[in-house]
PDB file of N, CA and C in Angstrom:
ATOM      1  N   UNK A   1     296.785 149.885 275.635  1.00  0.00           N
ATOM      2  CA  UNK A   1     296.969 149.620 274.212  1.00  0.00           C
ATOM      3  C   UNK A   1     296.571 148.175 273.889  1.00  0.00           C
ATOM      4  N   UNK A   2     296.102 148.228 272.578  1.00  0.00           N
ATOM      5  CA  UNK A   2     295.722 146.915 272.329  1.00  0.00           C
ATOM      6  C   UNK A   2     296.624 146.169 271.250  1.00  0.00           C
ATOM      7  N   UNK A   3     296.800 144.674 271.452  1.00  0.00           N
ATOM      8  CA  UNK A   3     297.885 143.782 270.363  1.00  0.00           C
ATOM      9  C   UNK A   3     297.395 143.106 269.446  1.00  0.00           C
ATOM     10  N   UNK A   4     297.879 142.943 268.592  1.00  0.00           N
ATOM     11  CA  UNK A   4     297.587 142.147 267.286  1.00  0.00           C
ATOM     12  C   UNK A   4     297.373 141.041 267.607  1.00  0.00           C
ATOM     13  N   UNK A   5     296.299 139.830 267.183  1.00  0.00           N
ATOM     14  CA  UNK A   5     296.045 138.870 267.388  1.00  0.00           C
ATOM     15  C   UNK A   5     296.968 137.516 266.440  1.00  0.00           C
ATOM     16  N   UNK A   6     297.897 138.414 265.214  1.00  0.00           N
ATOM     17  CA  UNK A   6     298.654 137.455 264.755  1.00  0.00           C
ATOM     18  C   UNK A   6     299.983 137.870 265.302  1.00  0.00           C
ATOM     19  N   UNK A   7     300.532 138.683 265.602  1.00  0.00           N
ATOM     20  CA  UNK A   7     302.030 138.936 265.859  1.00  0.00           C
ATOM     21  C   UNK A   7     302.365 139.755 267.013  1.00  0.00           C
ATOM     22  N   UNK A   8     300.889 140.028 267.950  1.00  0.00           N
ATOM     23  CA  UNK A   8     301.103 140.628 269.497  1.00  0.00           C
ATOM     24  C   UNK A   8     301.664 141.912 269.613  1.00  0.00           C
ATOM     25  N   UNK A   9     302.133 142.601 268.559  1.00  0.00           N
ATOM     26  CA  UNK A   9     302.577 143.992 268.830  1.00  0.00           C
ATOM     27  C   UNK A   9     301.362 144.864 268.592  1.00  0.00           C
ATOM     28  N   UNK A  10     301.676 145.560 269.295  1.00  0.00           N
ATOM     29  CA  UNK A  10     300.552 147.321 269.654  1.00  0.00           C
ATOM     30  C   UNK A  10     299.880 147.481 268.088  1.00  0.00           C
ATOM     31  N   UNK A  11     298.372 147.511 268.124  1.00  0.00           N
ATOM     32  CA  UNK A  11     297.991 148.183 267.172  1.00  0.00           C
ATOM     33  C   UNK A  11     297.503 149.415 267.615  1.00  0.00           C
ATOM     34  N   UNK A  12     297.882 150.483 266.510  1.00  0.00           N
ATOM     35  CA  UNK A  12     297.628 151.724 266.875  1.00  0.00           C
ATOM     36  C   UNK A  12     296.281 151.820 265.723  1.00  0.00           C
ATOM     37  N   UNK A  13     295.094 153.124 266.370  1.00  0.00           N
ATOM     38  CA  UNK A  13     293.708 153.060 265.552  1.00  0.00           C
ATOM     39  C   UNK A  13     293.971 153.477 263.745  1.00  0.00           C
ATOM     40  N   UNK A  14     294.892 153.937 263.760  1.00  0.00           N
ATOM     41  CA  UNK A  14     295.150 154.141 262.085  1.00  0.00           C
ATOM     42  C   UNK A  14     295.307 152.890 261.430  1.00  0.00           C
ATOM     43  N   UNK A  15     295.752 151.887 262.138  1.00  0.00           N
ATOM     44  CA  UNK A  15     296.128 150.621 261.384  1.00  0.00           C
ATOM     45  C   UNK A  15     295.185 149.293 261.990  1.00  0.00           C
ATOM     46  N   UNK A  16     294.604 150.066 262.951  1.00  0.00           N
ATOM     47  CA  UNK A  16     293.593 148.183 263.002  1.00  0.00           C
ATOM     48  C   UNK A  16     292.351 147.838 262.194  1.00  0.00           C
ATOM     49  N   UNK A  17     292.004 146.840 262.238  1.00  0.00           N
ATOM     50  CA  UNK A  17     290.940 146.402 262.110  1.00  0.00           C
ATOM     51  C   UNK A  17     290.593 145.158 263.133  1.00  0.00           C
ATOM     52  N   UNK A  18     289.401 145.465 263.281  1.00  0.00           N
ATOM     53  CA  UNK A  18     288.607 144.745 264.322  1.00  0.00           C
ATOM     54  C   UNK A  18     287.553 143.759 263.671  1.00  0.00           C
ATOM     55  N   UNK A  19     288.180 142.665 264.048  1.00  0.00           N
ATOM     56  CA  UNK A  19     287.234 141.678 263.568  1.00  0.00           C
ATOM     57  C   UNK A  19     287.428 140.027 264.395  1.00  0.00           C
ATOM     58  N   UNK A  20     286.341 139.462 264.385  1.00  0.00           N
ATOM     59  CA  UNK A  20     286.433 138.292 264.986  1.00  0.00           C
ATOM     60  C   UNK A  20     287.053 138.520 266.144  1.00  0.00           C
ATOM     61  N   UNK A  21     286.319 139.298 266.896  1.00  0.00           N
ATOM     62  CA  UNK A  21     286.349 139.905 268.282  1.00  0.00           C
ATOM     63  C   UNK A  21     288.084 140.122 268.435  1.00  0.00           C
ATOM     64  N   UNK A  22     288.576 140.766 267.830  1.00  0.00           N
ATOM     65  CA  UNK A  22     290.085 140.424 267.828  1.00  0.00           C
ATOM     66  C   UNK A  22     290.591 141.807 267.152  1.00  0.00           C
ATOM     67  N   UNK A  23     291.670 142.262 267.907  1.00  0.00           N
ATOM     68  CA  UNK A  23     292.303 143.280 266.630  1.00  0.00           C
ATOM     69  C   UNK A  23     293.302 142.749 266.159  1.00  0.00           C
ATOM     70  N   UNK A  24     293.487 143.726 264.752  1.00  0.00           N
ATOM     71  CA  UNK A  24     294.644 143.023 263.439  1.00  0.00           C
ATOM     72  C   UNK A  24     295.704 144.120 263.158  1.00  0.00           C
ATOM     73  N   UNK A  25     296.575 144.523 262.796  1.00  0.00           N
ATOM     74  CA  UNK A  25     297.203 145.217 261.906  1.00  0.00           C
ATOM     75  C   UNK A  25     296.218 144.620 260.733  1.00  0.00           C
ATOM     76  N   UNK A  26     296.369 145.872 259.416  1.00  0.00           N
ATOM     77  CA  UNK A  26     295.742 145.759 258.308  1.00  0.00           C
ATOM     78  C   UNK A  26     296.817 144.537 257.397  1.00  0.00           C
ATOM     79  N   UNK A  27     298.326 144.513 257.492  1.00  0.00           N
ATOM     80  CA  UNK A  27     298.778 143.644 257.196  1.00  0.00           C
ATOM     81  C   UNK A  27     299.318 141.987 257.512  1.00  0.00           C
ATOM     82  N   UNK A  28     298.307 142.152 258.706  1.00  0.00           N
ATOM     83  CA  UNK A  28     298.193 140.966 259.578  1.00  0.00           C
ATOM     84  C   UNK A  28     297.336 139.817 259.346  1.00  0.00           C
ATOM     85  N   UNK A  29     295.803 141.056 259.014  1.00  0.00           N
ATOM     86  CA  UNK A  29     294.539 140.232 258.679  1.00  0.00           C
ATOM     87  C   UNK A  29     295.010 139.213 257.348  1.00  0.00           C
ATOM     88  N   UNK A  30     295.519 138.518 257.219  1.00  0.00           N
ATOM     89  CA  UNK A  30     295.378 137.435 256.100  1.00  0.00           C
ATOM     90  C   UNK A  30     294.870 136.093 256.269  1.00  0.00           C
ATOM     91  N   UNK A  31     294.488 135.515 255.315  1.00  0.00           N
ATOM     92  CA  UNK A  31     294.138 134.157 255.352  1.00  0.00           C
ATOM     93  C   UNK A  31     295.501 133.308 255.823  1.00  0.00           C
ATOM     94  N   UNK A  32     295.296 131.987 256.587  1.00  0.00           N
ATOM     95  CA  UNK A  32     296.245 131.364 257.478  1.00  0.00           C
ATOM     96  C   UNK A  32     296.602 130.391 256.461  1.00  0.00           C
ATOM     97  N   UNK A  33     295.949 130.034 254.683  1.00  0.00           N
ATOM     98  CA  UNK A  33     296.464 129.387 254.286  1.00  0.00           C
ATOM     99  C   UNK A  33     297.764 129.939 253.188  1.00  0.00           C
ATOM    100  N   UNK A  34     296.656 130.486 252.082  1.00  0.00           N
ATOM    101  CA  UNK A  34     297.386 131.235 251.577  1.00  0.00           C
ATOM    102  C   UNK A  34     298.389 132.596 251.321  1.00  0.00           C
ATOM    103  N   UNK A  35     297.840 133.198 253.125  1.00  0.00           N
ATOM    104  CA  UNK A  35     298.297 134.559 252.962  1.00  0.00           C
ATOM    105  C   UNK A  35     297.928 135.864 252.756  1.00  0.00           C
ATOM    106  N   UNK A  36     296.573 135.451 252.004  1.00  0.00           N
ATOM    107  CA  UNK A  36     296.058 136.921 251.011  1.00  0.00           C
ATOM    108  C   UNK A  36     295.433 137.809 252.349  1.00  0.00           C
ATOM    109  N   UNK A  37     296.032 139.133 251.694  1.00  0.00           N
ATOM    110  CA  UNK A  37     295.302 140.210 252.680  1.00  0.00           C
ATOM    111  C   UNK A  37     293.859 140.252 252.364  1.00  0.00           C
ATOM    112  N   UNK A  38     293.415 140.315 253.761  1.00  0.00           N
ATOM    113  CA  UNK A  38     291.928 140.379 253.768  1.00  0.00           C
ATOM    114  C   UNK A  38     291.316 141.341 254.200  1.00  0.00           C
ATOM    115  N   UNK A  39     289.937 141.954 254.208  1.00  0.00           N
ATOM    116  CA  UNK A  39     289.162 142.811 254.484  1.00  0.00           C
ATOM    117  C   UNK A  39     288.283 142.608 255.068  1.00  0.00           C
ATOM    118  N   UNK A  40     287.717 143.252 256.361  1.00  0.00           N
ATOM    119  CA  UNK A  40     286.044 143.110 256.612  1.00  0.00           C
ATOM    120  C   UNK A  40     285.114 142.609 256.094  1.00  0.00           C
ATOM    121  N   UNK A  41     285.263 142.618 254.881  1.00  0.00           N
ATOM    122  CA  UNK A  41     284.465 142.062 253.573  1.00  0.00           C
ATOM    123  C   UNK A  41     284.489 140.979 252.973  1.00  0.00           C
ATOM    124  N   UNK A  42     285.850 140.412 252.510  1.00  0.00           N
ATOM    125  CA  UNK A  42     286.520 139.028 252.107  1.00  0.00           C
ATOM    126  C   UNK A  42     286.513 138.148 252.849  1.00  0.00           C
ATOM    127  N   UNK A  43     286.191 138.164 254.175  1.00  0.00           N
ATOM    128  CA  UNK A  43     287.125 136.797 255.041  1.00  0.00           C
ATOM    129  C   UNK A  43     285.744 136.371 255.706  1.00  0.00           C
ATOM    130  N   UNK A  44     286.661 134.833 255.554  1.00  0.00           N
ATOM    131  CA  UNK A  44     285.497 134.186 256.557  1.00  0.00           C
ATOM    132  C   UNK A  44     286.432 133.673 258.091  1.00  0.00           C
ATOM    133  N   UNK A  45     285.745 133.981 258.850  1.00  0.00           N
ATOM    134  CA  UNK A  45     286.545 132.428 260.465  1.00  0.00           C
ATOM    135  C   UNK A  45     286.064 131.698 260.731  1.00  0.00           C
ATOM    136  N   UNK A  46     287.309 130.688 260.953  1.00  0.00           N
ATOM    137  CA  UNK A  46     286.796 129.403 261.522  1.00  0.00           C
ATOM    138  C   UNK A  46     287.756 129.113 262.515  1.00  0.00           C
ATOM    139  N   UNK A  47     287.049 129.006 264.081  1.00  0.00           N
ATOM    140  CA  UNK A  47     287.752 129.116 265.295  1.00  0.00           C
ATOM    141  C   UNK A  47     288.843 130.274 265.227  1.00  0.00           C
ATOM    142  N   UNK A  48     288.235 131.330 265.026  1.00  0.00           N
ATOM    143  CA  UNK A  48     288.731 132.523 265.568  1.00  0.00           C
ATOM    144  C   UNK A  48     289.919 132.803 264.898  1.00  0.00           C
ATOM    145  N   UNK A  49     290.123 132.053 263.254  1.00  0.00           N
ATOM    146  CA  UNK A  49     291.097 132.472 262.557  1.00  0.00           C
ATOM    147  C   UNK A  49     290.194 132.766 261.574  1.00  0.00           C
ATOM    148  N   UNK A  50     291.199 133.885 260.379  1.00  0.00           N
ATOM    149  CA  UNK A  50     290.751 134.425 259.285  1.00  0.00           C
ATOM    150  C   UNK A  50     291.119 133.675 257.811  1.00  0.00           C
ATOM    151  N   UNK A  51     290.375 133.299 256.761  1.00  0.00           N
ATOM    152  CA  UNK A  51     290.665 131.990 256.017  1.00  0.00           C
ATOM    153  C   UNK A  51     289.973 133.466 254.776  1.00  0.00           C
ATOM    154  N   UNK A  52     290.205 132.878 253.344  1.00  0.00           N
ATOM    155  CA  UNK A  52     289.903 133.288 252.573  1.00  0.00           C
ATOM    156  C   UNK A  52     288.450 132.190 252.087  1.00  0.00           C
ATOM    157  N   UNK A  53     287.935 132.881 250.910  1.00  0.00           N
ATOM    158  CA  UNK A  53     286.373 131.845 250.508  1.00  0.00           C
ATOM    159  C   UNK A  53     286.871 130.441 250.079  1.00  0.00           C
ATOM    160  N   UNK A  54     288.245 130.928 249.723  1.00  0.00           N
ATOM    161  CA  UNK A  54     288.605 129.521 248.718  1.00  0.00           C
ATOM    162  C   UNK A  54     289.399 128.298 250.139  1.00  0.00           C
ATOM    163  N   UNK A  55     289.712 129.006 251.120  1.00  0.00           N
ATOM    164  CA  UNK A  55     290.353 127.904 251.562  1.00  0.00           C
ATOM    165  C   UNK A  55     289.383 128.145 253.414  1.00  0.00           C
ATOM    166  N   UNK A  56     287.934 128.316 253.276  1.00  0.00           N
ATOM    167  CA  UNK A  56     287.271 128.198 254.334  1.00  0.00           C
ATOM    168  C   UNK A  56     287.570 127.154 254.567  1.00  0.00           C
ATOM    169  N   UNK A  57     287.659 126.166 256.051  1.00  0.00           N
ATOM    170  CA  UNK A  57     288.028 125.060 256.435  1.00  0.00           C
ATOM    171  C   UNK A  57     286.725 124.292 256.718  1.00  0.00           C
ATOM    172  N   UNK A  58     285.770 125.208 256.776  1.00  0.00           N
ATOM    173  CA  UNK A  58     284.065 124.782 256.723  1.00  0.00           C
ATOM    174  C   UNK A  58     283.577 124.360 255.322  1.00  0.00           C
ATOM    175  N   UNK A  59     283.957 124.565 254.408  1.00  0.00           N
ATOM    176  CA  UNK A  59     283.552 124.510 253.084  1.00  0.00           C
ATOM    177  C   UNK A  59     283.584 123.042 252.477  1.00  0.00           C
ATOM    178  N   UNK A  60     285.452 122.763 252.907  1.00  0.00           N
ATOM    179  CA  UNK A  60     285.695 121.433 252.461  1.00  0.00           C
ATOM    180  C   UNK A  60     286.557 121.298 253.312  1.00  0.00           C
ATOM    181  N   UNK A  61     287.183 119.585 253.397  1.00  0.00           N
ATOM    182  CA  UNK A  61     288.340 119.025 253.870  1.00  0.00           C
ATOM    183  C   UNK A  61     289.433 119.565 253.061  1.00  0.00           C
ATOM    184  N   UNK A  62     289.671 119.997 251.965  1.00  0.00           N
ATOM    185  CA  UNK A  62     290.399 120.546 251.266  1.00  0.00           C
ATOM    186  C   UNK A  62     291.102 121.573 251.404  1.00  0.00           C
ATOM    187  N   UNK A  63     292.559 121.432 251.482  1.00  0.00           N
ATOM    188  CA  UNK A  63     293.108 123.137 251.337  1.00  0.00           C
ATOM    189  C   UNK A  63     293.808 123.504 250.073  1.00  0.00           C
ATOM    190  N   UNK A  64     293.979 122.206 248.825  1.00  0.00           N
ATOM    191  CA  UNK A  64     293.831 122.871 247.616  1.00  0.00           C
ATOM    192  C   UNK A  64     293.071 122.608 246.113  1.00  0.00           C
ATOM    193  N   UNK A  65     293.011 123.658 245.322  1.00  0.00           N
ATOM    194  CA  UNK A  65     292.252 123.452 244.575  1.00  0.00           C
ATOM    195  C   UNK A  65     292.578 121.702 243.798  1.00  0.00           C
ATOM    196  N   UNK A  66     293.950 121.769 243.588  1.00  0.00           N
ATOM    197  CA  UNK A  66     293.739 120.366 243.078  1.00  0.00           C
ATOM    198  C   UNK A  66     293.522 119.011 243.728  1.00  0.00           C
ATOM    199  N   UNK A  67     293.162 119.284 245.061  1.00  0.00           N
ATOM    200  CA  UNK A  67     292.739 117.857 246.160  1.00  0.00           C
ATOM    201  C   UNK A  67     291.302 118.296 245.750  1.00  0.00           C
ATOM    202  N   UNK A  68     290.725 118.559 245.177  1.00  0.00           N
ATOM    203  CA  UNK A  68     288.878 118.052 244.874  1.00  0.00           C
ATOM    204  C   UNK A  68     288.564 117.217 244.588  1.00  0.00           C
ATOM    205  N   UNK A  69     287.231 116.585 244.735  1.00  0.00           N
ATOM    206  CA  UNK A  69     286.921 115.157 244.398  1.00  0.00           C
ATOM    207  C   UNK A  69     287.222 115.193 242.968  1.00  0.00           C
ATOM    208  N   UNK A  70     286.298 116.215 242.320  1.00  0.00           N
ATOM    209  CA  UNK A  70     286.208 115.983 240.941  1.00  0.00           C
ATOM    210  C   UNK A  70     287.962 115.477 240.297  1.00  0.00           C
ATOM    211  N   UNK A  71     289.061 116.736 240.672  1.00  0.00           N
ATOM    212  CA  UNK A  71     290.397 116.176 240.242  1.00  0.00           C
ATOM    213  C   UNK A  71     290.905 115.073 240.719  1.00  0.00           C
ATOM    214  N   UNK A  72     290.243 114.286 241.496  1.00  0.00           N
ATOM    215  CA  UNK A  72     290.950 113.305 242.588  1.00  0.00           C
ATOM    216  C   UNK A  72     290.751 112.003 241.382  1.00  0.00           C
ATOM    217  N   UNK A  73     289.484 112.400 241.312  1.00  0.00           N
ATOM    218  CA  UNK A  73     288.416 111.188 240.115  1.00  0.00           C
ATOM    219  C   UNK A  73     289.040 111.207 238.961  1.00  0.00           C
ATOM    220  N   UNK A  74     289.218 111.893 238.451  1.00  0.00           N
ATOM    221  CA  UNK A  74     289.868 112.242 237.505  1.00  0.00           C
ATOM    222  C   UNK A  74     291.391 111.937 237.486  1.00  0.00           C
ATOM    223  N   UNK A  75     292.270 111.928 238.011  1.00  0.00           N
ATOM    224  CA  UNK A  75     293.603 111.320 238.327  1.00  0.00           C
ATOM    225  C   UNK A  75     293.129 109.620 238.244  1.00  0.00           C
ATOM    226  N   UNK A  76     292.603 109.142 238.747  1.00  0.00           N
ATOM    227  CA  UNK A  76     292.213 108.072 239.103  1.00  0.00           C
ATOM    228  C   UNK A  76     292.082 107.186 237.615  1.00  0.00           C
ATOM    229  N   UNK A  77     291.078 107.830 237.199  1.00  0.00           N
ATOM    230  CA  UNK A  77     290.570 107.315 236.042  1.00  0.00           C
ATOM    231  C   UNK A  77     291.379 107.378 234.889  1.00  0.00           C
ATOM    232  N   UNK A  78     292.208 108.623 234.983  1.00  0.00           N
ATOM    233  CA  UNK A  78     293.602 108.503 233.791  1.00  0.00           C
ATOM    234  C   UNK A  78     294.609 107.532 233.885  1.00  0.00           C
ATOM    235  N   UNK A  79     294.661 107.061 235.414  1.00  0.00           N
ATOM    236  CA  UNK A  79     295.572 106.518 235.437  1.00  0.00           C
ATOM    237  C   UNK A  79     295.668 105.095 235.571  1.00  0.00           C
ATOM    238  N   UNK A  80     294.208 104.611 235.439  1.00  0.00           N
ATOM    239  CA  UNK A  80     293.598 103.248 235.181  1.00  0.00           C
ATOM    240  C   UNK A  80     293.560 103.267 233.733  1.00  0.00           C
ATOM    241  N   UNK A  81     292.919 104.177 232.690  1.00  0.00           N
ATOM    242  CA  UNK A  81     292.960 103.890 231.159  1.00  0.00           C
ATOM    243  C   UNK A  81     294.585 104.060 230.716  1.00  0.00           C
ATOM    244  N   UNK A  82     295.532 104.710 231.528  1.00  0.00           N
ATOM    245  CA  UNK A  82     297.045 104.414 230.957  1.00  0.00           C
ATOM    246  C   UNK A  82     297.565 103.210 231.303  1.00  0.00           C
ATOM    247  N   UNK A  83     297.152 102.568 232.278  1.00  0.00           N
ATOM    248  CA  UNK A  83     297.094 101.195 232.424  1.00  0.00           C
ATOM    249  C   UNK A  83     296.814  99.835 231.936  1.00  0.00           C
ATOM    250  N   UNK A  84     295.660 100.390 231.187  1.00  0.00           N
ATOM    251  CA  UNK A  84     294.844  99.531 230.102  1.00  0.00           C
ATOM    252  C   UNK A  84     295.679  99.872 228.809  1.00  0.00           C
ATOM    253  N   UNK A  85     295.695 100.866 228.750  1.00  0.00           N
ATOM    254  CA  UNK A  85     296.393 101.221 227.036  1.00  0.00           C
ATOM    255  C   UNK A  85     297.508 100.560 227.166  1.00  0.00           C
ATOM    256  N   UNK A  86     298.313 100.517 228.444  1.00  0.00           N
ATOM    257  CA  UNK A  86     300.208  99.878 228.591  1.00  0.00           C
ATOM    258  C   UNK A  86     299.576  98.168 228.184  1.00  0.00           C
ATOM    259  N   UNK A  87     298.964  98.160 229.123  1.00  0.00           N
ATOM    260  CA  UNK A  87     299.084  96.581 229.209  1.00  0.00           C
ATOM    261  C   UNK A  87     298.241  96.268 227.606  1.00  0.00           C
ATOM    262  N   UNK A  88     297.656  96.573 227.078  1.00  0.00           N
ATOM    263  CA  UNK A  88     296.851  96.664 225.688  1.00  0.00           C
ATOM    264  C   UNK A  88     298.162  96.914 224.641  1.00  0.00           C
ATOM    265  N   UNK A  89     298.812  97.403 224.918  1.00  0.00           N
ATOM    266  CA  UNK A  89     299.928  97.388 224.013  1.00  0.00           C
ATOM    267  C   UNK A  89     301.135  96.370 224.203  1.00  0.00           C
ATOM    268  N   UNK A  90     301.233  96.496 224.976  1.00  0.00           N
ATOM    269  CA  UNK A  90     301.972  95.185 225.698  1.00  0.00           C
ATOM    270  C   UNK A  90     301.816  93.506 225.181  1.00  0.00           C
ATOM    271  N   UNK A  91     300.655  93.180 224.971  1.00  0.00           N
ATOM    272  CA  UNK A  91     299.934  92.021 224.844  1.00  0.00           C
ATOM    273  C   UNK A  91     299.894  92.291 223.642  1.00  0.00           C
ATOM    274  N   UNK A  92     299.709  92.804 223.001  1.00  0.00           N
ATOM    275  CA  UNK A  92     299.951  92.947 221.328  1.00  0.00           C
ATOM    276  C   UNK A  92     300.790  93.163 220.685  1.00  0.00           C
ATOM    277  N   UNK A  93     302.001  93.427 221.309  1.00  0.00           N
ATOM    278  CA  UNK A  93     303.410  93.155 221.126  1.00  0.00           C
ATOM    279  C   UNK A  93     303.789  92.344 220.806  1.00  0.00           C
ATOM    280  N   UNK A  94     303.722  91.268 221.701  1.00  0.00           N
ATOM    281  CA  UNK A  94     303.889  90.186 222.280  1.00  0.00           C
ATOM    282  C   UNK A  94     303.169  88.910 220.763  1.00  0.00           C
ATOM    283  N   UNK A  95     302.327  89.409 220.530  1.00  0.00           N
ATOM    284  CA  UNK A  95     301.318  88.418 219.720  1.00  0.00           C
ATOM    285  C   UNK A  95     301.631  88.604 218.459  1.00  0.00           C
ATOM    286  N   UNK A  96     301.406  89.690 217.923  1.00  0.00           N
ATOM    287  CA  UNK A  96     301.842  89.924 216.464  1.00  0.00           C
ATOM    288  C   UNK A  96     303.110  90.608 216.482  1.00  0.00           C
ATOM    289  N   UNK A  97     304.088  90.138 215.981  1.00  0.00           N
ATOM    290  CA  UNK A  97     305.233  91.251 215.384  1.00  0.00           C
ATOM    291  C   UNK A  97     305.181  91.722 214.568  1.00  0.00           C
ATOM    292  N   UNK A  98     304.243  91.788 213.535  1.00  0.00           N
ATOM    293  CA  UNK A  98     304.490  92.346 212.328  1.00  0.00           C
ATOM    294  C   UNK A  98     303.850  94.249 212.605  1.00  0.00           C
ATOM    295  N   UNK A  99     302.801  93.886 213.614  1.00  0.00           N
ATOM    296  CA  UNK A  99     302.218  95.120 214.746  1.00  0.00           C
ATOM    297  C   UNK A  99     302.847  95.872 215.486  1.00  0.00           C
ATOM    298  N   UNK A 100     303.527  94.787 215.962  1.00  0.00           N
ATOM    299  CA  UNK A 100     304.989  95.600 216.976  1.00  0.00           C
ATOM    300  C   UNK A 100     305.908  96.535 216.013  1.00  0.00           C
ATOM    301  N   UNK A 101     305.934  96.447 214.827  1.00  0.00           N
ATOM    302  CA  UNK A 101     306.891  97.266 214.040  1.00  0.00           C
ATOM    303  C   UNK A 101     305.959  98.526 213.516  1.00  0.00           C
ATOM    304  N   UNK A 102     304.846  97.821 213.376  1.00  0.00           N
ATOM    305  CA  UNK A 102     304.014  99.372 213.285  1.00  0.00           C
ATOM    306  C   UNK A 102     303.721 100.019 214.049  1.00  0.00           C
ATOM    307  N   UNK A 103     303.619  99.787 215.075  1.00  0.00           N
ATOM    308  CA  UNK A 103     302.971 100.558 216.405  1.00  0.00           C
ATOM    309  C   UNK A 103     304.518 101.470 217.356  1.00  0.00           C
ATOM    310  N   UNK A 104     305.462 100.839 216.955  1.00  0.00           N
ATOM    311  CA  UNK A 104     306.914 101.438 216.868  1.00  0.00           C
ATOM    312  C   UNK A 104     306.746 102.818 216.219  1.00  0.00           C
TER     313      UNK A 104
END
């Protein structure tokens, strides 16, 4: 008999799938990040584990959508112009009061 490559118990032929030289239970095959059941069809490996498209470990350094450069840049840059706007308000506080009561 042959064992599951994620949880070592007996797969019987009604329930495997064979892939990445390896057998699975059908509820075994999932991606190692998120979980999602996968298919013959859906999955990619990398070193002999099963990953979904979105969290291939070949693709990017990334395992989530919001660690991308683009959002990374973007954090970055909001949080330099809220910086400018604080200290921009700040300094004009400071200078005019008659501003400070409007900007209140």
């Amino acid at each position: 008999m042959q064992s599951c490559a994620r949880c070592g118990f007996v797969v019987y032929p009604a329930e495997k799938i064979n892939c990445i030289d390896q057998n699975w239970h059908k509820a075994c095959f999932h991606c190692d990040v998120c979980k999602m059941v996968l298919t013959p069809n859906n999955f990619v490996s990398h070193k002999k584990r099963p990953y979904c498209s979105v969290h291939n470990p070949r693709n990017n350094t990334f395992t989530s959508v919001y660690e991308t450069p683009i959002n990374i840049n973007a954090k970055k840059q909001s949080k330099a112009s809220s910086e400018v706007c604080h200290h921009i308000i700040l300094q004009h506080k400071f200078t005019s009061r008659s501003s400070y009561l409007f900007l209140s």
